[in-house]
Each structure stands twice: as C-alpha cells, then as structure tokens.
C-alpha atoms as a PDB file:
ATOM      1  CA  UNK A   1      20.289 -37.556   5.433  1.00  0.00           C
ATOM      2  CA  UNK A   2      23.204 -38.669   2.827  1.00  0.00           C
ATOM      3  CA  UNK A   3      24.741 -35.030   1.880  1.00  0.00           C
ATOM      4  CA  UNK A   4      26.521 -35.021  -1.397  1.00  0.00           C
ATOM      5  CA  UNK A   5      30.601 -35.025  -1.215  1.00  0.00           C
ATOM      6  CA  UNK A   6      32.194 -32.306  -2.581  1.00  0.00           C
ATOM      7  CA  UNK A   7      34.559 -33.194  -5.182  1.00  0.00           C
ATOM      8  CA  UNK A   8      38.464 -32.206  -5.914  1.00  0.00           C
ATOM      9  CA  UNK A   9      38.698 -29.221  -7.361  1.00  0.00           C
ATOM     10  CA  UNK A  10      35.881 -26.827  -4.733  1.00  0.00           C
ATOM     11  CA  UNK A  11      37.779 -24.114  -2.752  1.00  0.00           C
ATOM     12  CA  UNK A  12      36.455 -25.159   0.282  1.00  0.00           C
ATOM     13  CA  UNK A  13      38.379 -28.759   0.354  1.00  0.00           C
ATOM     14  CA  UNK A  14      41.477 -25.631   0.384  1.00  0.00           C
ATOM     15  CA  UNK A  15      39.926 -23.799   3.017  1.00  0.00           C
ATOM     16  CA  UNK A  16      40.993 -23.895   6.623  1.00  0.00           C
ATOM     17  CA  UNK A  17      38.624 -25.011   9.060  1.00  0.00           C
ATOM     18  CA  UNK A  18      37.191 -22.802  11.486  1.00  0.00           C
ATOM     19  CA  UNK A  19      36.806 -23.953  15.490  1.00  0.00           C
ATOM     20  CA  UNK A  20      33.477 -24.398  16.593  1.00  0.00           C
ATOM     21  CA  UNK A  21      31.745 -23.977  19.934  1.00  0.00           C
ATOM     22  CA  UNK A  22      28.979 -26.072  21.319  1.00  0.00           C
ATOM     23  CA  UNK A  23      25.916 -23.537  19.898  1.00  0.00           C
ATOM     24  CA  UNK A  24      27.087 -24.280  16.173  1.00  0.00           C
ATOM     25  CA  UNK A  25      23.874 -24.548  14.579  1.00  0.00           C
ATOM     26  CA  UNK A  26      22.141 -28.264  13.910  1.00  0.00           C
ATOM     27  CA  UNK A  27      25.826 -29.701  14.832  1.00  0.00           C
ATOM     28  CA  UNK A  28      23.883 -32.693  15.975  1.00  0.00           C
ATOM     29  CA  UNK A  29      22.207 -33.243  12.940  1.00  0.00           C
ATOM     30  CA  UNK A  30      25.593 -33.026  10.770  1.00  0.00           C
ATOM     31  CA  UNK A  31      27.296 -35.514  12.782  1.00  0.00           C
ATOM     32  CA  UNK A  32      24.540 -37.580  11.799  1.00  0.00           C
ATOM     33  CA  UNK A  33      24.329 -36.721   8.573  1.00  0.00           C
ATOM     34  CA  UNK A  34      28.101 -37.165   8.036  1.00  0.00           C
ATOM     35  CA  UNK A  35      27.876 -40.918   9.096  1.00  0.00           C
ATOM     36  CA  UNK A  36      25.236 -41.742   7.044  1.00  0.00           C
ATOM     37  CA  UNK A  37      26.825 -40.559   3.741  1.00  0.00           C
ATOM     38  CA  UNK A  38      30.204 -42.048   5.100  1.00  0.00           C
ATOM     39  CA  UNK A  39      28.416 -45.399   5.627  1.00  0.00           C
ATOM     40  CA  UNK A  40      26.222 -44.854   2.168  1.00  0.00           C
ATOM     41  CA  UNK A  41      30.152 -44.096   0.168  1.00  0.00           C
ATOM     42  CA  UNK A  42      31.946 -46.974   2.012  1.00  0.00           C
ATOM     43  CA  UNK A  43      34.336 -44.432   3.972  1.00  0.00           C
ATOM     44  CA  UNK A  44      36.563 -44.931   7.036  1.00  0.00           C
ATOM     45  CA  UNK A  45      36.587 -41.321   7.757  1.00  0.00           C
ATOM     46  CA  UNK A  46      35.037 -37.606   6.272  1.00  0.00           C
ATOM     47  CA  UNK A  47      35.689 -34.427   7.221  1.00  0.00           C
ATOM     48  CA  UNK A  48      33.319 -31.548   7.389  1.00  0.00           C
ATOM     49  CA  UNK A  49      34.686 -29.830   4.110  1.00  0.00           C
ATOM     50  CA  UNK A  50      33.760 -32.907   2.264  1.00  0.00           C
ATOM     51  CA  UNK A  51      30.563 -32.001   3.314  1.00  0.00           C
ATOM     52  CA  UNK A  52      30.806 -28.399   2.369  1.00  0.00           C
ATOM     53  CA  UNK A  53      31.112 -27.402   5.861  1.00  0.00           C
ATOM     54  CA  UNK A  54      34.207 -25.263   6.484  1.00  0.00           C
ATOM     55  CA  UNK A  55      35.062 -25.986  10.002  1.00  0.00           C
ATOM     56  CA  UNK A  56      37.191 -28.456  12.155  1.00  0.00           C
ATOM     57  CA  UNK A  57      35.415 -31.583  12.219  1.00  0.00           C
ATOM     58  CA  UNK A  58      35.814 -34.817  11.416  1.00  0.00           C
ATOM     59  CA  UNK A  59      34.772 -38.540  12.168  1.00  0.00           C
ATOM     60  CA  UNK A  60      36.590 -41.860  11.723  1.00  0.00           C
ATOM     61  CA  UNK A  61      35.516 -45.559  11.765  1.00  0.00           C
ATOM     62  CA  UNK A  62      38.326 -47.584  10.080  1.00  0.00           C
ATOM     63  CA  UNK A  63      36.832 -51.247  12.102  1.00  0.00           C
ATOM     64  CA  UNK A  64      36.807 -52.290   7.640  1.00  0.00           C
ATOM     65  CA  UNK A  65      40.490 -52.408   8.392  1.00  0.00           C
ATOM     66  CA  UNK A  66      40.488 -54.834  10.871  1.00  0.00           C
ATOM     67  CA  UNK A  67      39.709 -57.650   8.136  1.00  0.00           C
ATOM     68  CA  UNK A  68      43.624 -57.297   7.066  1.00  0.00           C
ATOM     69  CA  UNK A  69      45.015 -60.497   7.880  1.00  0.00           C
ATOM     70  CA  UNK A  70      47.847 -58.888   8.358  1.00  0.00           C
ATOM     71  CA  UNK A  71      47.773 -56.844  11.603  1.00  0.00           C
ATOM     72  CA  UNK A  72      48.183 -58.112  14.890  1.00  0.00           C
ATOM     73  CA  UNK A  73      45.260 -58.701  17.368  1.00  0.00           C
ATOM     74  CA  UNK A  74      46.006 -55.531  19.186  1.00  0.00           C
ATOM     75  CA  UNK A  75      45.468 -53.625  16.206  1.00  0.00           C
ATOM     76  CA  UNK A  76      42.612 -54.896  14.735  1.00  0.00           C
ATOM     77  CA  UNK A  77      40.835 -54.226  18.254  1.00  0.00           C
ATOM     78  CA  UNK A  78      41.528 -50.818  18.228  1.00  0.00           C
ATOM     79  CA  UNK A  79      40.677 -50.663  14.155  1.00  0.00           C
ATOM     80  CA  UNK A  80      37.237 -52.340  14.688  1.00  0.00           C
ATOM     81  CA  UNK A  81      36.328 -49.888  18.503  1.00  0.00           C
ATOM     82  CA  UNK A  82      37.626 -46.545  16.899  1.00  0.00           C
ATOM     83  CA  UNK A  83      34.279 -45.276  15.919  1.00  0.00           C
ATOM     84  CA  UNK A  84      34.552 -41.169  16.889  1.00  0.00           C
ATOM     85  CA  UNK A  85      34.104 -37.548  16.419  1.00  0.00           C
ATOM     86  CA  UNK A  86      36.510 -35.304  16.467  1.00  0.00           C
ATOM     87  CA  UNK A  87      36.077 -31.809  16.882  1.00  0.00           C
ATOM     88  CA  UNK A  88      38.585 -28.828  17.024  1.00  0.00           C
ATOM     89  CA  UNK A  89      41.756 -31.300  16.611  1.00  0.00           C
ATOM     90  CA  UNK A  90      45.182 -30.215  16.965  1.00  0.00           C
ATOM     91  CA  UNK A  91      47.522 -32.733  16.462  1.00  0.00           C
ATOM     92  CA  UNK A  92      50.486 -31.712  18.450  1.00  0.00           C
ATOM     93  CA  UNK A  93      53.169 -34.584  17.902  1.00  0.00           C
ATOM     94  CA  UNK A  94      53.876 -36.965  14.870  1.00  0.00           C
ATOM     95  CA  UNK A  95      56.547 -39.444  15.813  1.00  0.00           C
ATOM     96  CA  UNK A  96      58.601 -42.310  14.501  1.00  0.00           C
ATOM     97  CA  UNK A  97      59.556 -43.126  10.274  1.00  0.00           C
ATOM     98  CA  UNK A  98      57.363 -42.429   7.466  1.00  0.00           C
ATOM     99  CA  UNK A  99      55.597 -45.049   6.048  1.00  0.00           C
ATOM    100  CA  UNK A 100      53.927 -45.680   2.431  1.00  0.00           C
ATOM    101  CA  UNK A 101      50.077 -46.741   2.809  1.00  0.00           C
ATOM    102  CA  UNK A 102      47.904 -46.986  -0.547  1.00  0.00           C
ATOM    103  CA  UNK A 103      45.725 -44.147  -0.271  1.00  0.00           C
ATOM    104  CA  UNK A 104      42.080 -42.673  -1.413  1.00  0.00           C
ATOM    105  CA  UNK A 105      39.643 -40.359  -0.682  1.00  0.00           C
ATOM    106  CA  UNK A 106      35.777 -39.751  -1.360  1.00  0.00           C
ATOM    107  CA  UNK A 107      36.495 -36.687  -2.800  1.00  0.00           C
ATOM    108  CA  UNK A 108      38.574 -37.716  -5.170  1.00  0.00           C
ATOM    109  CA  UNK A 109      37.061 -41.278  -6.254  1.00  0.00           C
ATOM    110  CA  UNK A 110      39.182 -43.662  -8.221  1.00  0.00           C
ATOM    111  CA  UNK A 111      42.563 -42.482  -7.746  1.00  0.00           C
ATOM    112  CA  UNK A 112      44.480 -44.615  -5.016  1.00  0.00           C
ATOM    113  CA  UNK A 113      48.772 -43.327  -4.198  1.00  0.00           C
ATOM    114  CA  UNK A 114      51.310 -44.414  -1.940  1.00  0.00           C
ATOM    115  CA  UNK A 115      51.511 -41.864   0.554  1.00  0.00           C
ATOM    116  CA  UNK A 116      54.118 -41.387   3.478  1.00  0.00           C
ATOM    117  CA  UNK A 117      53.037 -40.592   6.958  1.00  0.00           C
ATOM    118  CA  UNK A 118      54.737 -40.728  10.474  1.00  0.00           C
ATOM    119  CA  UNK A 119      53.278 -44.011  11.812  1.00  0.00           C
ATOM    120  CA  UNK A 120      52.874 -42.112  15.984  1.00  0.00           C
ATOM    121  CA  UNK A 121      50.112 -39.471  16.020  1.00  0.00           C
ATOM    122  CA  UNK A 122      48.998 -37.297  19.400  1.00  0.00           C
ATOM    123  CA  UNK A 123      46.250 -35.379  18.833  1.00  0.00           C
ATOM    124  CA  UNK A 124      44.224 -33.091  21.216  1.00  0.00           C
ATOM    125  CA  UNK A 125      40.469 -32.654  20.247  1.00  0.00           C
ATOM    126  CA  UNK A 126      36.761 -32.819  21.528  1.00  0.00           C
ATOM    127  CA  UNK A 127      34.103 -35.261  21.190  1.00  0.00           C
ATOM    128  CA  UNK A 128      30.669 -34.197  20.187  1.00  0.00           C
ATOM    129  CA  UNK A 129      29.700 -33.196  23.425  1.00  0.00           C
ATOM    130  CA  UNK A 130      32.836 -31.045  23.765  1.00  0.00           C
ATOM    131  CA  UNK A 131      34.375 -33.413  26.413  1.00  0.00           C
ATOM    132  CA  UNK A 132      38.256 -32.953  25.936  1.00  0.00           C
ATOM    133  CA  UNK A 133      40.811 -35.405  24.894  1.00  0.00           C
ATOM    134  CA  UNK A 134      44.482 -36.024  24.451  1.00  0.00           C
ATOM    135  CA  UNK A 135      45.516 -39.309  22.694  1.00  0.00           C
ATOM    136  CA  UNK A 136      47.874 -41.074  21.264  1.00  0.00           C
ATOM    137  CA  UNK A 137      47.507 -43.249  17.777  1.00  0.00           C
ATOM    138  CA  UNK A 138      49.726 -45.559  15.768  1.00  0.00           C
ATOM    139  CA  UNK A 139      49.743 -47.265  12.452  1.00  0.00           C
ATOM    140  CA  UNK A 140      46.489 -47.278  10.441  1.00  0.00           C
ATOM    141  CA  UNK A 141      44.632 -45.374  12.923  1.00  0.00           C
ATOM    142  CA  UNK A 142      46.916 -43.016  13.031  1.00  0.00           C
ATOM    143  CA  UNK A 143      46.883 -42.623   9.204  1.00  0.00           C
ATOM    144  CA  UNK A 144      42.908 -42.114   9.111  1.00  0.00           C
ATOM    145  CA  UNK A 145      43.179 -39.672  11.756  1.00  0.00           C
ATOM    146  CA  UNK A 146      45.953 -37.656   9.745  1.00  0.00           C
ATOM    147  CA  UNK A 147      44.207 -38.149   6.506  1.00  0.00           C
ATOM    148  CA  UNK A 148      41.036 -35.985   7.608  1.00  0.00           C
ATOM    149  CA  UNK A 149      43.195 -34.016   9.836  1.00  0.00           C
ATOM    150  CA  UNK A 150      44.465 -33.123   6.760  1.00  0.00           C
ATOM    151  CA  UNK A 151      41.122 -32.171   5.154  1.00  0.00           C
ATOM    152  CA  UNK A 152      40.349 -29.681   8.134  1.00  0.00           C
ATOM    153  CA  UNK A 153      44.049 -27.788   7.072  1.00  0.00           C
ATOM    154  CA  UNK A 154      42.841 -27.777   3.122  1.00  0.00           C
ATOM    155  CA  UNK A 155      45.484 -30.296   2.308  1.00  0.00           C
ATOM    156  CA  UNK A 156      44.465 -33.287   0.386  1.00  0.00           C
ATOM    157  CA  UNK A 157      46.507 -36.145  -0.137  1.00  0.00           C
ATOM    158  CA  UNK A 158      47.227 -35.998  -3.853  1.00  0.00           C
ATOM    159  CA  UNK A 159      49.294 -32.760  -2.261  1.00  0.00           C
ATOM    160  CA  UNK A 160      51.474 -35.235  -0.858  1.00  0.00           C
ATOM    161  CA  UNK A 161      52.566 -36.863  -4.088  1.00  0.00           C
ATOM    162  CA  UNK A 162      55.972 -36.610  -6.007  1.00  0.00           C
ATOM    163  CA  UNK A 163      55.422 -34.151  -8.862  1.00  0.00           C
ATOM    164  CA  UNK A 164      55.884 -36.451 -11.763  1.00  0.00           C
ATOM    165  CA  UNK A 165      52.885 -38.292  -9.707  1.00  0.00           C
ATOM    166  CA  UNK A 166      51.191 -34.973  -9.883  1.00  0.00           C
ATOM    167  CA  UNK A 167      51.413 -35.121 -13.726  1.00  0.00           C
ATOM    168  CA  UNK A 168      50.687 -38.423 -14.289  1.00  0.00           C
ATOM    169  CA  UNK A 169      47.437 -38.050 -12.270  1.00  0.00           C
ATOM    170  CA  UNK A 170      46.327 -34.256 -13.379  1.00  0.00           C
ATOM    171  CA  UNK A 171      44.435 -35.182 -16.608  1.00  0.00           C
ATOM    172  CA  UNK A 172      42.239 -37.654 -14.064  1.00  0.00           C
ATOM    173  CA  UNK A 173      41.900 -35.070 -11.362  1.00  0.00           C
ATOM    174  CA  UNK A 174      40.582 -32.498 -13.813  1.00  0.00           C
ATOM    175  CA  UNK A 175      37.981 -34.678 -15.172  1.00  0.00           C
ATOM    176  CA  UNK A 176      36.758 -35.452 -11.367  1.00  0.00           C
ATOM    177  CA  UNK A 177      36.182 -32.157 -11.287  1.00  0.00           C
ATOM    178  CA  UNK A 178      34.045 -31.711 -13.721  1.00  0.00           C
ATOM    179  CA  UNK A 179      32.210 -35.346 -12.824  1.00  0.00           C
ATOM    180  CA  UNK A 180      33.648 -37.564 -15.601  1.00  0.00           C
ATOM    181  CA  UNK A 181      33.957 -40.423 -13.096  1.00  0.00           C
ATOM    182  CA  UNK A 182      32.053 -42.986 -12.093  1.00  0.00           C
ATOM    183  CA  UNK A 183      30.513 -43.067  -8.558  1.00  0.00           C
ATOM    184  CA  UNK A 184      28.010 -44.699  -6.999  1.00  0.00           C
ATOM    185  CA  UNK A 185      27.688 -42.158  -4.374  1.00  0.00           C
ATOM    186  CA  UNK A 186      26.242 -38.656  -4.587  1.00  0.00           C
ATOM    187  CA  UNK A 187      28.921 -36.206  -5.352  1.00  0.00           C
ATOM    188  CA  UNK A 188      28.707 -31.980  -6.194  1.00  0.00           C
ATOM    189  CA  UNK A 189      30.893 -31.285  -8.658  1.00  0.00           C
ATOM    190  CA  UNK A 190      32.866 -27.678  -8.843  1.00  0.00           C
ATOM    191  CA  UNK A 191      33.184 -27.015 -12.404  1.00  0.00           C
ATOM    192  CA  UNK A 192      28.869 -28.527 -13.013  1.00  0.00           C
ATOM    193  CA  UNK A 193      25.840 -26.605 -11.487  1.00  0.00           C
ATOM    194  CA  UNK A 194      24.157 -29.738 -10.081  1.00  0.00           C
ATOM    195  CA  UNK A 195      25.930 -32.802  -8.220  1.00  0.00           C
ATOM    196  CA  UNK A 196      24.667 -36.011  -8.404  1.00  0.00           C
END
C-alpha cells in the first residue's frame, strides 16, 4: 500500500525514533508498505517518520546511483546490491573528510543543497528479521545511509545548511508545508487537514 509522506514542517520528522522489538505490530506489512511508496516517489531511501511512524527504521536502495558514469566499478556494484532494512541503527564511527553531495529528500520535494558528510560510515543495526549487523560504508552509500539515519534522530538535511542557505530557502520550506508544491506523489501536509 503507497502511504502518504509526511511533509517538512510535522513534529514527528523532529521526533526521535523509538527502538523496536520483533512483536512491533504489522512491522511486516510497513516494510512493505515503505518500499512501495519509496518505489511509487522515485526514492533511494525513507525512513519510518516519513511515514509517520516514530521509530528507528529505515530502508535504502540507491542501485539509481549506479548509472553515474562517474564511479568506479566497485562502487556501482555495491550501489546497484544495497537493497536493505535497517532497524535499530546506531552508527558508531564516521571517518575520513567531509564531502559536498547535492542533496533532496521526499519530504521536502523540490529543494536540492550541497551538503557535507564524512565519506566512512560504521553502523550497527538489524535486518528485518532482527539478525544483527556491523558494517562498514563509503561514499554514496554511506551518504544514503546517513541521510535516513538522520531522519530516525529528527534531523533533516536542510538542518545542515549555512544559515544564509536557511534564509534563502525558508519562504520555499514554508509553502511545502502547507502543500504549495508540486508532487506527483502522495504527500500529508502539517499545516492542511487532508494530504494528497
């Protein structure tokens, strides 16, 4: 079932997400849900608060990155295999020199920002059938993976902007929240009773 994406400006894409345990109710059925409307929105990742789920989950599949001409083999195998689940992350190292990366999110559709990251993730987690990993991630896999990590702390990735940025992007974020934008997904919008 596509679920709508919640849209910048709802207190739960601020909220911390809780850890879950194996009995969280219909978990199966949101995972599936969550890559259907990720498919249906052209996504490479989305984290349960997108779906108005407050709790520490998210799933990735950036393999649309592995068209970039521009990466080596290597990485554009692990781009186009990196379909998972993640569930109760902790990322517990971020190595190496930030590095700029255009940037956007389904939750806040048509604004795209250079954003710096650390280009070395490891990141502890479980997969959907609470089998436990620790792995390491570089360059745009690594930048997914922090970018809905990132979701499941209540940071979004306008937060990460200079402030004159900030400014020159409010007026834009403000009418997102209130749905003056143009998607051709379905979104719920914080400051209108009905999404999309």
């Amino acid at each position: 079932m596509i679920l709508p994406i919640i849209a910048y400006g709802d207190p739960v894409l601020r909220k911390k997400g809780q850890e879950i345990m194996k009995d969280y109710p219909d978990l199966e059925q949101l995972i599936i849900n969550m890559w259907d409307t990720m498919y249906e929105a052209y996504g490479v990742g989305l984290a349960a608060p997108q779906v108005n789920c407050s709790i520490r989950l998210f799933i990735i599949d950036p393999s649309p990155f592995a068209e970039d001409e521009n990466l080596t083999d290597p990485e554009k195998e692990v781009l186009s295999s990196l379909k998972k689940v993640f569930i109760n992350p902790k990322i517990i190292a971020e190595e190496g020199e930030e590095w700029a990366f255009n940037e956007g999110c389904l939750s806040i559709p048509e604004i795209r920002e250079d954003v710096f990251r650390k280009p070395r993730i490891t990141i502890e987690y479980q997969d959907e059938d609470f089998n436990s990993f620790r792995e390491t991630y570089e360059g745009l896999a690594a930048r997914v993976i922090q970018h809905e990590y990132d979701h499941i702390e209540g940071i979004l990735f306008t937060d990460k902007l200079s402030s004159l940025k900030k400014r020159l992007i409010k007026g834009k974020l403000s009418d997102i929240s209130k749905g003056k934008v143009d998607v051709d997904y379905r979104m719920r919008f914080p400051a209108m009773k009905k999404g999309r």
